[in-house]
C-alpha atoms as a PDB file:
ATOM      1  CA  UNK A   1      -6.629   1.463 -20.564  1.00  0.00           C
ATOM      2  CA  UNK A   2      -7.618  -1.981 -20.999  1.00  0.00           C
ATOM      3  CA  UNK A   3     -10.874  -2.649 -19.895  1.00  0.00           C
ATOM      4  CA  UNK A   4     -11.719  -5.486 -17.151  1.00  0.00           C
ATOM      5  CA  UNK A   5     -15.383  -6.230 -16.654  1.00  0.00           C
ATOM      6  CA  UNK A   6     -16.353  -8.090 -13.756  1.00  0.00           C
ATOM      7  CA  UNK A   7     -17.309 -11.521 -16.022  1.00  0.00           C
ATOM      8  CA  UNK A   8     -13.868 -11.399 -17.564  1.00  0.00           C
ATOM      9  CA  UNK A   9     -12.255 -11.183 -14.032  1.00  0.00           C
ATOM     10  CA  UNK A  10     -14.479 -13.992 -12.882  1.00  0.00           C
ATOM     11  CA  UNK A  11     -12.921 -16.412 -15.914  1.00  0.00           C
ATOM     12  CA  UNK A  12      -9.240 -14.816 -15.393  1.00  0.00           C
ATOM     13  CA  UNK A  13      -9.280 -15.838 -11.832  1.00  0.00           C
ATOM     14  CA  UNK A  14     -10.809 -19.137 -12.542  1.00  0.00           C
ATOM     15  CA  UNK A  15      -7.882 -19.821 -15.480  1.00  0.00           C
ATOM     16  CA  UNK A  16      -5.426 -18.636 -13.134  1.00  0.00           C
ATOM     17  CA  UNK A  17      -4.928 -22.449 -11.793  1.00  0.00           C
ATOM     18  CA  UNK A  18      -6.000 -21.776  -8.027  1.00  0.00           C
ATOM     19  CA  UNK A  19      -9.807 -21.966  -8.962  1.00  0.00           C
ATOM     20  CA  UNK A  20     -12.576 -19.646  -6.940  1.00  0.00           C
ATOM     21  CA  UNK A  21     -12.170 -20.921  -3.838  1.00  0.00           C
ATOM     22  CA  UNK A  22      -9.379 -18.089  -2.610  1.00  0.00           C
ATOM     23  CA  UNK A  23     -10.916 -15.089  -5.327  1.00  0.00           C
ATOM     24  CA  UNK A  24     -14.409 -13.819  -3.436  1.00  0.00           C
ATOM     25  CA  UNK A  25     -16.039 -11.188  -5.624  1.00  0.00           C
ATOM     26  CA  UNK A  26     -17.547  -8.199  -4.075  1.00  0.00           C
ATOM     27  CA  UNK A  27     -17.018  -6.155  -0.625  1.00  0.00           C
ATOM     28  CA  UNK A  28     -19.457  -4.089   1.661  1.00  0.00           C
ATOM     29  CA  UNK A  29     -19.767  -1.018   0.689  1.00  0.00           C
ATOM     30  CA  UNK A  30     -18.110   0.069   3.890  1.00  0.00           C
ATOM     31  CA  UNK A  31     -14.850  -1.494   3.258  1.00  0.00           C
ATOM     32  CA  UNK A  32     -15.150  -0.292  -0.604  1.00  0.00           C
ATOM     33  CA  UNK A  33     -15.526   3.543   0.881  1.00  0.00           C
ATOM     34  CA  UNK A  34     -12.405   3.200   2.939  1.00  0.00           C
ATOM     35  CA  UNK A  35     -10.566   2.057   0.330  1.00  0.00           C
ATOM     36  CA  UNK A  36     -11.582   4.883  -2.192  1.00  0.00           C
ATOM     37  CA  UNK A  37     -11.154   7.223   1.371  1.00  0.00           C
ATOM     38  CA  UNK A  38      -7.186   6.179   1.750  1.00  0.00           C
ATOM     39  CA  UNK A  39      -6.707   5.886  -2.256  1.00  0.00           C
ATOM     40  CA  UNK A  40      -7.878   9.444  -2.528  1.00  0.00           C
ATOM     41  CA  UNK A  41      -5.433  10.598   0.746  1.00  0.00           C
ATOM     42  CA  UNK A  42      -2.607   8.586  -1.453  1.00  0.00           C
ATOM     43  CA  UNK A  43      -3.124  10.100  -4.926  1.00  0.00           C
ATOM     44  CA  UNK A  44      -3.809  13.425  -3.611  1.00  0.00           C
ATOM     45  CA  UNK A  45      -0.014  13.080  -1.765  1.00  0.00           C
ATOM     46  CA  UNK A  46       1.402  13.418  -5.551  1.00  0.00           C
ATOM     47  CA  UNK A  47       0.164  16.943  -5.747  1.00  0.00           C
ATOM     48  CA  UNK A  48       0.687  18.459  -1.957  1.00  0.00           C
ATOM     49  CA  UNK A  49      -2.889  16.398  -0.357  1.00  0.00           C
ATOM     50  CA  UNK A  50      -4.760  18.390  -3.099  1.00  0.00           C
ATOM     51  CA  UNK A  51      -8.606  17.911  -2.134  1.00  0.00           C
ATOM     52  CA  UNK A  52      -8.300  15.740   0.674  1.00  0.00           C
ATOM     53  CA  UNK A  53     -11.352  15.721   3.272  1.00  0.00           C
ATOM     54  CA  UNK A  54     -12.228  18.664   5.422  1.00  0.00           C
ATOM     55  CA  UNK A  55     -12.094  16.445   8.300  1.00  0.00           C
ATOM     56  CA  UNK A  56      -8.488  16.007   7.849  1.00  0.00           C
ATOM     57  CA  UNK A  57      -6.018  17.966   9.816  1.00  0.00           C
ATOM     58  CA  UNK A  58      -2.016  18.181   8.020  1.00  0.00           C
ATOM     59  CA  UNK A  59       0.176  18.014  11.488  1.00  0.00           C
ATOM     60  CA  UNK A  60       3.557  17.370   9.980  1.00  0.00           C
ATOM     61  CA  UNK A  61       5.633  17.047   7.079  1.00  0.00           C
ATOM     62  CA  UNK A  62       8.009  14.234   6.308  1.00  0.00           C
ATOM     63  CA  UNK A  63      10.813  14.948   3.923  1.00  0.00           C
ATOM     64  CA  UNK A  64      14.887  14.011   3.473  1.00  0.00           C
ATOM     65  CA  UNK A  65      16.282  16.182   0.424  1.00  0.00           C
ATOM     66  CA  UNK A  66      18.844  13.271  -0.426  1.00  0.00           C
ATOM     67  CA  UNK A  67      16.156  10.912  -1.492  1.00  0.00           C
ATOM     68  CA  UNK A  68      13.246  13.197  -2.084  1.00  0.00           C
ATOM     69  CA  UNK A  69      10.893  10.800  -0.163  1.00  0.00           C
ATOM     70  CA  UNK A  70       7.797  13.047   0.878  1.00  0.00           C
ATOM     71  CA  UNK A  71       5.438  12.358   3.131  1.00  0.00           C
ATOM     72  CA  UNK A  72       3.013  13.831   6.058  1.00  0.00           C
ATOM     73  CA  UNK A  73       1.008  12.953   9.111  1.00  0.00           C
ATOM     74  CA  UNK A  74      -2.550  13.578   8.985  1.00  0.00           C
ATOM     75  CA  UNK A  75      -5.025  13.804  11.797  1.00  0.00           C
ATOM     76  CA  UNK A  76      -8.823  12.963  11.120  1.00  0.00           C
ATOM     77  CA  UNK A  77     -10.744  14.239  14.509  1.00  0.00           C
ATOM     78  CA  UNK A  78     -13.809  12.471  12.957  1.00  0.00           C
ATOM     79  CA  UNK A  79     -12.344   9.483  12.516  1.00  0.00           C
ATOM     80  CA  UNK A  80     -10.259   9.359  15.191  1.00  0.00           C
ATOM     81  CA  UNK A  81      -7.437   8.921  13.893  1.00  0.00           C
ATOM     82  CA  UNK A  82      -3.995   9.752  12.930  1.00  0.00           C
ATOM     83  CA  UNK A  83      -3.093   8.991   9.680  1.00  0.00           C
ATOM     84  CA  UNK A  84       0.516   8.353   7.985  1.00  0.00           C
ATOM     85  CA  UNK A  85       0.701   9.088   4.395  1.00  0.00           C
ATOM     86  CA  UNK A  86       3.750   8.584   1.400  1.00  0.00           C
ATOM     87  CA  UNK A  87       4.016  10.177  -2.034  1.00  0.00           C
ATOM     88  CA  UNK A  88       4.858   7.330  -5.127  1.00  0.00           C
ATOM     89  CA  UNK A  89       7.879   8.633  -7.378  1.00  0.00           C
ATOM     90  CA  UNK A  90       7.818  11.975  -8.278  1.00  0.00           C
ATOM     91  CA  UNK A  91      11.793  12.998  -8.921  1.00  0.00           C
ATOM     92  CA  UNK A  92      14.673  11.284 -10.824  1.00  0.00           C
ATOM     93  CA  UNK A  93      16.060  10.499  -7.066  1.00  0.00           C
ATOM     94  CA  UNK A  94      12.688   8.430  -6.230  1.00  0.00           C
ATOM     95  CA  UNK A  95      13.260   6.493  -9.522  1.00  0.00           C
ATOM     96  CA  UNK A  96      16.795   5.760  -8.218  1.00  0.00           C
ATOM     97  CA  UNK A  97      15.584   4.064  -5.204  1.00  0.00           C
ATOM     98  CA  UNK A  98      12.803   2.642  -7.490  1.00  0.00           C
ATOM     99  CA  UNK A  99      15.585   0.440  -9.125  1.00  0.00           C
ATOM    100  CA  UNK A 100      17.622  -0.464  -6.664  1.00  0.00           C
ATOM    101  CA  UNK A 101      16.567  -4.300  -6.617  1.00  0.00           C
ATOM    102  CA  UNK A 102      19.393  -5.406  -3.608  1.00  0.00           C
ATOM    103  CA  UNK A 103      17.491  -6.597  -0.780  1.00  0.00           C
ATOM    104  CA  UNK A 104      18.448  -5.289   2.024  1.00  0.00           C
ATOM    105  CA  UNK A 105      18.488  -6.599   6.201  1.00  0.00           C
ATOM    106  CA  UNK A 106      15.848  -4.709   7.731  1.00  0.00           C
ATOM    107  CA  UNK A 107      18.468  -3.895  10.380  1.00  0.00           C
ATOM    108  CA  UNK A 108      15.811  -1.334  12.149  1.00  0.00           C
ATOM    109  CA  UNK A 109      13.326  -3.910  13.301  1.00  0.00           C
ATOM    110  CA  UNK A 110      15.565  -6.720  14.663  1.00  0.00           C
ATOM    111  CA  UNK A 111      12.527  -8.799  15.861  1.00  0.00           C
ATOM    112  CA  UNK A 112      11.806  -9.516  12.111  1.00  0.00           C
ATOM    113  CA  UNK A 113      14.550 -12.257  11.978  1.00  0.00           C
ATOM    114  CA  UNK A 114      15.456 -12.817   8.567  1.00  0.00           C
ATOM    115  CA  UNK A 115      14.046  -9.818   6.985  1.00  0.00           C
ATOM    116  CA  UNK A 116      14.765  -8.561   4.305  1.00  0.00           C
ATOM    117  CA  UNK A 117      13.302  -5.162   2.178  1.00  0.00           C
ATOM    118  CA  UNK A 118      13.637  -3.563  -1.212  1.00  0.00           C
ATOM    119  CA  UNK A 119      17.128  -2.001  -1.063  1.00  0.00           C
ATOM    120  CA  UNK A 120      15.879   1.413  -2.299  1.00  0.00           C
ATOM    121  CA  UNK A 121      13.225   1.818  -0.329  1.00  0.00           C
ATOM    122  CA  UNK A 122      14.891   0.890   2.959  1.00  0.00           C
ATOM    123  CA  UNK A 123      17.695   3.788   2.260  1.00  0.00           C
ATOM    124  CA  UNK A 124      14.112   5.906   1.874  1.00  0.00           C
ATOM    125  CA  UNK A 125      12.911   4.504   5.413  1.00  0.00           C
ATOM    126  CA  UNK A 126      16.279   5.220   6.838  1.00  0.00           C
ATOM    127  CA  UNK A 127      16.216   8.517   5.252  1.00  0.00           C
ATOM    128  CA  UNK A 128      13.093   9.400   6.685  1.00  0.00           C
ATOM    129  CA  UNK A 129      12.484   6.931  10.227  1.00  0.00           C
ATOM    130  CA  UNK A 130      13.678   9.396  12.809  1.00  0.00           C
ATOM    131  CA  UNK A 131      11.129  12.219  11.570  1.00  0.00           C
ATOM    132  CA  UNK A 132       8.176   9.641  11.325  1.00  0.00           C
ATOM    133  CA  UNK A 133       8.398   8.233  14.590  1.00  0.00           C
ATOM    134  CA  UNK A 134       9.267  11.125  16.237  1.00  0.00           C
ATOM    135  CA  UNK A 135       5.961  12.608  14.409  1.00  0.00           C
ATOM    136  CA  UNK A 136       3.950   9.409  15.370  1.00  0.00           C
ATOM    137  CA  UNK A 137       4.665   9.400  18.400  1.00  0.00           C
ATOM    138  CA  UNK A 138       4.353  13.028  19.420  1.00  0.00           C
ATOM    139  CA  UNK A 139       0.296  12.856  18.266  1.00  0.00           C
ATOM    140  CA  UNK A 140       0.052   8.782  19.836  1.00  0.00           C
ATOM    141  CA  UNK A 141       0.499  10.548  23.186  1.00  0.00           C
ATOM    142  CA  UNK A 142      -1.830  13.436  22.623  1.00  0.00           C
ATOM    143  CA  UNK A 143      -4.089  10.881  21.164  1.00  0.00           C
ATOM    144  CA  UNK A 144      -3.813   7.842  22.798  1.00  0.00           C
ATOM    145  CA  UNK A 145      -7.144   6.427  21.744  1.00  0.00           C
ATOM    146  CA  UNK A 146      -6.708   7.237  18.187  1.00  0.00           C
ATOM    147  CA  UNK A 147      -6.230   4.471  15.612  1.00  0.00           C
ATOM    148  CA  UNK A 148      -3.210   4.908  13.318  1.00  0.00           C
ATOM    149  CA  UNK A 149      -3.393   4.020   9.722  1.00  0.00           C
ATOM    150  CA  UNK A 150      -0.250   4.207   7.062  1.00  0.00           C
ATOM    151  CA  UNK A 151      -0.948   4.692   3.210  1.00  0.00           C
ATOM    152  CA  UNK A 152       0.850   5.176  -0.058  1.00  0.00           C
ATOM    153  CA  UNK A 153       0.838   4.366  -3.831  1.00  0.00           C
ATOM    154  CA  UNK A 154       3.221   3.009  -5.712  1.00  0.00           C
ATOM    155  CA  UNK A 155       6.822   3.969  -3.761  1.00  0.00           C
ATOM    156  CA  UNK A 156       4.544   5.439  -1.525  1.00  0.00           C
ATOM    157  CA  UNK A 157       2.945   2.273  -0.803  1.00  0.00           C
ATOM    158  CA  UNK A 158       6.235  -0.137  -0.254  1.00  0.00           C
ATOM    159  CA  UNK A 159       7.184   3.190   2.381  1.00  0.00           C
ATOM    160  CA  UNK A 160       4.269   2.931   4.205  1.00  0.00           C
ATOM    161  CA  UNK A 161       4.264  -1.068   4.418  1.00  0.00           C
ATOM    162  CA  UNK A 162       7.974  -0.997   5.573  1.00  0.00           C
ATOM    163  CA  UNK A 163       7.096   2.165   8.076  1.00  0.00           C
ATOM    164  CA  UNK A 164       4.243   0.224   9.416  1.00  0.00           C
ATOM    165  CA  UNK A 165       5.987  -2.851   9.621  1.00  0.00           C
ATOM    166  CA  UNK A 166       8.148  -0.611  12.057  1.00  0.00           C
ATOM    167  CA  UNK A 167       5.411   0.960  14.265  1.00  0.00           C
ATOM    168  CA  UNK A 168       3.153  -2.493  14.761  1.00  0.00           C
ATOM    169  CA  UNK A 169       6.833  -3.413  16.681  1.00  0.00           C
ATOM    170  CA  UNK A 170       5.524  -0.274  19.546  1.00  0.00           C
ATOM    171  CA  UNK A 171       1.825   0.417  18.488  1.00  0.00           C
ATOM    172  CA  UNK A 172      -0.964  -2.383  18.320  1.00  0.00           C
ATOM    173  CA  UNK A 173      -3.984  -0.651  16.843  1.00  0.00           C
ATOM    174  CA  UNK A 174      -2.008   0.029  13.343  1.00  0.00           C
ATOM    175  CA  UNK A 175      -4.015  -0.481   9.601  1.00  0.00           C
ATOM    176  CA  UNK A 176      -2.266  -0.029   6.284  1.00  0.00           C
ATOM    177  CA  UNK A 177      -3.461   0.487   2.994  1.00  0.00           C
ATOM    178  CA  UNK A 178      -1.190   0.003  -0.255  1.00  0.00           C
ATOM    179  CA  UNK A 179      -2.449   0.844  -3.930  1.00  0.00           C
ATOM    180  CA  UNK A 180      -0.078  -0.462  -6.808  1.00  0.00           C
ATOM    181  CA  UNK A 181       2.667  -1.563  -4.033  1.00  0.00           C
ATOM    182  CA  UNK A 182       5.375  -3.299  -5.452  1.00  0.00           C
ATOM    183  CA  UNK A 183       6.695  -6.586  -3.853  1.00  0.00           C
ATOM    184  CA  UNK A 184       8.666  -4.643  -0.696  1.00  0.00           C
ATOM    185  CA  UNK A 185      10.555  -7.648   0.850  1.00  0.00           C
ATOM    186  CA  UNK A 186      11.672 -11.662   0.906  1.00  0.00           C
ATOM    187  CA  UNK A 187       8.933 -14.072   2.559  1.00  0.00           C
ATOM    188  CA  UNK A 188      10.766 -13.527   5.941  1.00  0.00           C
ATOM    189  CA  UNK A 189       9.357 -10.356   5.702  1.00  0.00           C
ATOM    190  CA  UNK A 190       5.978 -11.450   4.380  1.00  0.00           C
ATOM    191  CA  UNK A 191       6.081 -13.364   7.183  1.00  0.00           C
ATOM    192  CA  UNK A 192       6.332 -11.112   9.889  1.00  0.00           C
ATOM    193  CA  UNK A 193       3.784  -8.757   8.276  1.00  0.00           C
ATOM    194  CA  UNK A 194       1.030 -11.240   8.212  1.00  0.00           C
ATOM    195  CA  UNK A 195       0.884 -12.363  11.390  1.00  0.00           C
ATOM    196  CA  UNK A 196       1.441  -8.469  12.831  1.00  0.00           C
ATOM    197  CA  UNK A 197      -1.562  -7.387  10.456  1.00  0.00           C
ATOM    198  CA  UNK A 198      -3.839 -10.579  10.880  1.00  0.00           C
ATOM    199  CA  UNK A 199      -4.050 -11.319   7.255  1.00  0.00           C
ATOM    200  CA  UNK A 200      -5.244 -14.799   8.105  1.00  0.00           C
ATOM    201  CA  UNK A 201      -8.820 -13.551   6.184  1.00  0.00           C
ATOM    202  CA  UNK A 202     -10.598 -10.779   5.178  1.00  0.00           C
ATOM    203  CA  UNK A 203     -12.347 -10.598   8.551  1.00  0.00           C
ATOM    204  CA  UNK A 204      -9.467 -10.249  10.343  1.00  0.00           C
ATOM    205  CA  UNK A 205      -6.868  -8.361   8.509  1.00  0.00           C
ATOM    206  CA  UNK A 206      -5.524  -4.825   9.232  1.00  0.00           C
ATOM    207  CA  UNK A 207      -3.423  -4.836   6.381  1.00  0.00           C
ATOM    208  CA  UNK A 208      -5.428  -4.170   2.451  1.00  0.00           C
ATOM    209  CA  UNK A 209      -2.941  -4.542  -0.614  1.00  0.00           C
ATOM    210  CA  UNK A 210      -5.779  -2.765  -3.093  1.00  0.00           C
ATOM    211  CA  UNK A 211      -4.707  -3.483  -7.087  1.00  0.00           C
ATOM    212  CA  UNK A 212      -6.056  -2.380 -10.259  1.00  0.00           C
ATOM    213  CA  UNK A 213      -6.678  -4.509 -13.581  1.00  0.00           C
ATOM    214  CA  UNK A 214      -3.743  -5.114 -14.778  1.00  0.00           C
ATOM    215  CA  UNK A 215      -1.068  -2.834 -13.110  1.00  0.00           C
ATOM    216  CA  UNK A 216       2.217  -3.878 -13.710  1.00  0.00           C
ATOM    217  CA  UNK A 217       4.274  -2.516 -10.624  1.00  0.00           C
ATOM    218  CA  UNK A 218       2.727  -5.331  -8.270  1.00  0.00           C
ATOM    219  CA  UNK A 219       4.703  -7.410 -10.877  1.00  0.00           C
ATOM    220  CA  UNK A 220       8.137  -6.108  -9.709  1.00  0.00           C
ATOM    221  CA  UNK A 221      10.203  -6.494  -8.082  1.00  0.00           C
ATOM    222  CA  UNK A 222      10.768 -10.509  -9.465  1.00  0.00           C
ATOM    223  CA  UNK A 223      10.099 -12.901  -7.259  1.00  0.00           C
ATOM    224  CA  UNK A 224      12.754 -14.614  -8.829  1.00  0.00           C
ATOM    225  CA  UNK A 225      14.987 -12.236  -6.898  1.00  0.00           C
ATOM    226  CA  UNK A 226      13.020 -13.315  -3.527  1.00  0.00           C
ATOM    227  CA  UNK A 227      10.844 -10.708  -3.899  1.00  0.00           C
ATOM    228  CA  UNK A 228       6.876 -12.169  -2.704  1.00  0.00           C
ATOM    229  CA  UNK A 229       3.983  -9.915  -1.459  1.00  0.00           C
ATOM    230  CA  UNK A 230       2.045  -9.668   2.143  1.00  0.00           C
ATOM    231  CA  UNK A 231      -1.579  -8.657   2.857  1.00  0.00           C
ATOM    232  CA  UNK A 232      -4.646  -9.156   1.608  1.00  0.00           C
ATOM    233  CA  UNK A 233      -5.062  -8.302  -2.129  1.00  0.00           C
ATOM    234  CA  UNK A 234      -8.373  -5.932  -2.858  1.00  0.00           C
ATOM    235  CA  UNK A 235      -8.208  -6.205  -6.779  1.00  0.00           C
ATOM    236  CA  UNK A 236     -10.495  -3.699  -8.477  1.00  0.00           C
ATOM    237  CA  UNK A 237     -11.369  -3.892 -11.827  1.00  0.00           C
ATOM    238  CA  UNK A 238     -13.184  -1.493 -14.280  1.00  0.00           C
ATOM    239  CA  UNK A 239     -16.142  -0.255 -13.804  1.00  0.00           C
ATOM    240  CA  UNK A 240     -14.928   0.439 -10.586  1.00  0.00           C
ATOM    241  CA  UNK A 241     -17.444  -0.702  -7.409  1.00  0.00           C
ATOM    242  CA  UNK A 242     -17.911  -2.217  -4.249  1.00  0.00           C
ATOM    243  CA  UNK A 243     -19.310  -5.318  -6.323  1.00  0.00           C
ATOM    244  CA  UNK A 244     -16.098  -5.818  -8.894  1.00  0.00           C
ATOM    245  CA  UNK A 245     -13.572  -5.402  -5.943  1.00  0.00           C
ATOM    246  CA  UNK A 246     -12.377  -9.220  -5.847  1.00  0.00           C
ATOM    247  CA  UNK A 247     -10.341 -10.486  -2.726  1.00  0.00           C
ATOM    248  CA  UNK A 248      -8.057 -12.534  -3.248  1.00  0.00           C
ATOM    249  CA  UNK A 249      -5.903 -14.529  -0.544  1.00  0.00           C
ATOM    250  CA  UNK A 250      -4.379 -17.632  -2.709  1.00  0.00           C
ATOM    251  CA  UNK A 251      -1.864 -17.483  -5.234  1.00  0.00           C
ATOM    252  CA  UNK A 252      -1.319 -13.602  -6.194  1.00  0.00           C
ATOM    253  CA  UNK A 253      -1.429 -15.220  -9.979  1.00  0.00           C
ATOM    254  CA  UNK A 254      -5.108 -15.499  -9.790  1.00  0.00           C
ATOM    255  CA  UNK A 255      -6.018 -11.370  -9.828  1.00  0.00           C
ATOM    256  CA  UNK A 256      -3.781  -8.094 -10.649  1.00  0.00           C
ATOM    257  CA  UNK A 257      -0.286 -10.521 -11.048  1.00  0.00           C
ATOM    258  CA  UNK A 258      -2.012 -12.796 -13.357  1.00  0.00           C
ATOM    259  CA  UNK A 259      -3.047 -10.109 -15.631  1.00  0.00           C
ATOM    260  CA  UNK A 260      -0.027  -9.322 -17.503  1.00  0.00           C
ATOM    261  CA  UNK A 261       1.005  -5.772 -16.686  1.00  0.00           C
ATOM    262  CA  UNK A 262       4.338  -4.572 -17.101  1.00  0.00           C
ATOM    263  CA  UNK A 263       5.692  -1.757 -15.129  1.00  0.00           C
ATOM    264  CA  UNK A 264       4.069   2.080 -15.275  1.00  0.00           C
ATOM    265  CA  UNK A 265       0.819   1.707 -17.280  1.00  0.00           C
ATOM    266  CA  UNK A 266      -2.703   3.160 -17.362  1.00  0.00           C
ATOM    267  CA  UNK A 267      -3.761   0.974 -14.579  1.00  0.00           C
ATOM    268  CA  UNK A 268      -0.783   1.928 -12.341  1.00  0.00           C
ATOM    269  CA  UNK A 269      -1.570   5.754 -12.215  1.00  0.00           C
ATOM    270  CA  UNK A 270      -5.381   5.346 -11.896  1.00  0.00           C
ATOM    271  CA  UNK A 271      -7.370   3.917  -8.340  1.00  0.00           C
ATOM    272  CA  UNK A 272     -10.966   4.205  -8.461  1.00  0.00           C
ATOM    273  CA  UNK A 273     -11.233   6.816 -11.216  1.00  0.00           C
ATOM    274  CA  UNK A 274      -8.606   9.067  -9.493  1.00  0.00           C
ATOM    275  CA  UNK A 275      -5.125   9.686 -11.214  1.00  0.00           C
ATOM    276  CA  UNK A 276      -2.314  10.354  -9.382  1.00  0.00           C
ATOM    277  CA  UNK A 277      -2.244  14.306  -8.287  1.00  0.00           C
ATOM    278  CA  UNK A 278      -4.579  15.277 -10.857  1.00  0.00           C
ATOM    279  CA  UNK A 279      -6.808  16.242  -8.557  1.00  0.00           C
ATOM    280  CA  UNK A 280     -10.189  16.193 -10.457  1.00  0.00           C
ATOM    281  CA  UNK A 281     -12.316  14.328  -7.824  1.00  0.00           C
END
């Protein structure tokens, strides 16, 4: 893997052509625990939530045999919350909806005028929406003061932005958390997402796009197709810590876009030491 050290970030960012004033390095060390928290929920979904917390309960299973999308709802008494979860590719059918590039109307939520998602991953959501808010909403009403929170890597990650994209349209108190997302819609759709996740700034936002180095899926699909990212990017970079976690809310060219990466690499598989489903944390 190539290696990023924090001072090599700093001058990447600052050669990027947007300057320092949108790249902040370092978080709190609360924020960098819940990220490592919902990365380790995400890569763990790769191998059946191998060694996920004690604290978490597994409530349901999401799955459509026709596009292999896999998922499950989670409940973490401790936390209080209920917790929606998406596995990346893992089958020849996920890498067909991987490719498919078309972007589609995102015909489910009609209050996002204009909107538009990755074509393959909005036949996953279709595949898939009855079960997860049928699921959601079944442990909403036994919960009602829980928080809900929707993760994934990779395919995983544009499912969960897309399904909670869908929920923040019935439930207020929603976070997401994405790890090597791919662009998943036009700016219409960008649009929408920022203002339901308060991405405004770091203070306020419910919605953490967390990169690493230089993955190359955040560089797909091309924005020359339309394609442009939401949230707040939380670009970590090796040694992984609280300290070289940059955020970045300018020009995504400044962190993990800027760095080159082309499609499936090192970086891509890897969040905060953990590899998807290998399960050695």
């Amino acid at each position: 893997m190539k290696t990023f050290s924090a001072a090599h970030a700093l001058v990447l960012a600052t050669t990027a052509g947007q300057g320092l004033a949108a790249v902040k390095q370092g978080i709190s060390d609360s924020i960098y625990n819940r990220l490592v928290g919902m990365a380790t929920i995400s890569q763990a979904a790769y191998a059946d939530l191998c060694n996920i917390p004690a604290t978490i309960t597994t409530v349901n299973k999401i799955y459509n045999p026709q596009t292999d999308i896999n998922g499950w709802v989670l409940r973490d008494d401790t936390r209080r919350e209920i917790i929606t979860v998406f596995r990346g590719t893992g089958s020849g059918k996920n890498l067909d909806l991987d490719t498919n590039y078309t972007l589609a109307a995102l015909d489910t939520l009609p209050k996002c005028t204009g909107c538009a998602v990755h074509g393959g991953y909005y036949l996953g959501w279709l595949s898939v929406q009855d079960q997860v808010e049928s699921f959601v909403q079944q442990q909403a009403k036994n919960y009602p003061d829980y928080a809900l929170t929707v993760t994934g890597h990779s395919l995983g990650a544009s499912m969960a932005a897309i399904t909670a994209a869908q929920l923040s349209a019935t439930y207020g108190n929603i976070s997401l958390y994405t790890f090597g997302e791919p662009r998943t819609g036009n700016q219409a759709y960008a649009s929408y997402v920022n203002q339901a996740f308060n991405t405004g700034s770091p203070e306020t936002t419910r919605f953490f796009r967390v990169t690493h180095a230089n993955d190359g899926i955040p560089n797909l699909p091309p924005v020359e197709q339309g394609y442009v990212h939401a949230g707040v990017e939380y670009w970590s970079v090796d040694p992984y810590s609280a300290q070289n976690t940059y955020i970045c809310t300018g020009n995504g060219a400044q962190c993990c876009e800027g760095q080159g990466g082309q499609g499936v690499n090192d970086a891509h598989v890897t969040y905060f030491g953990m590899a998807s489903g290998a399960c050695s944390w």
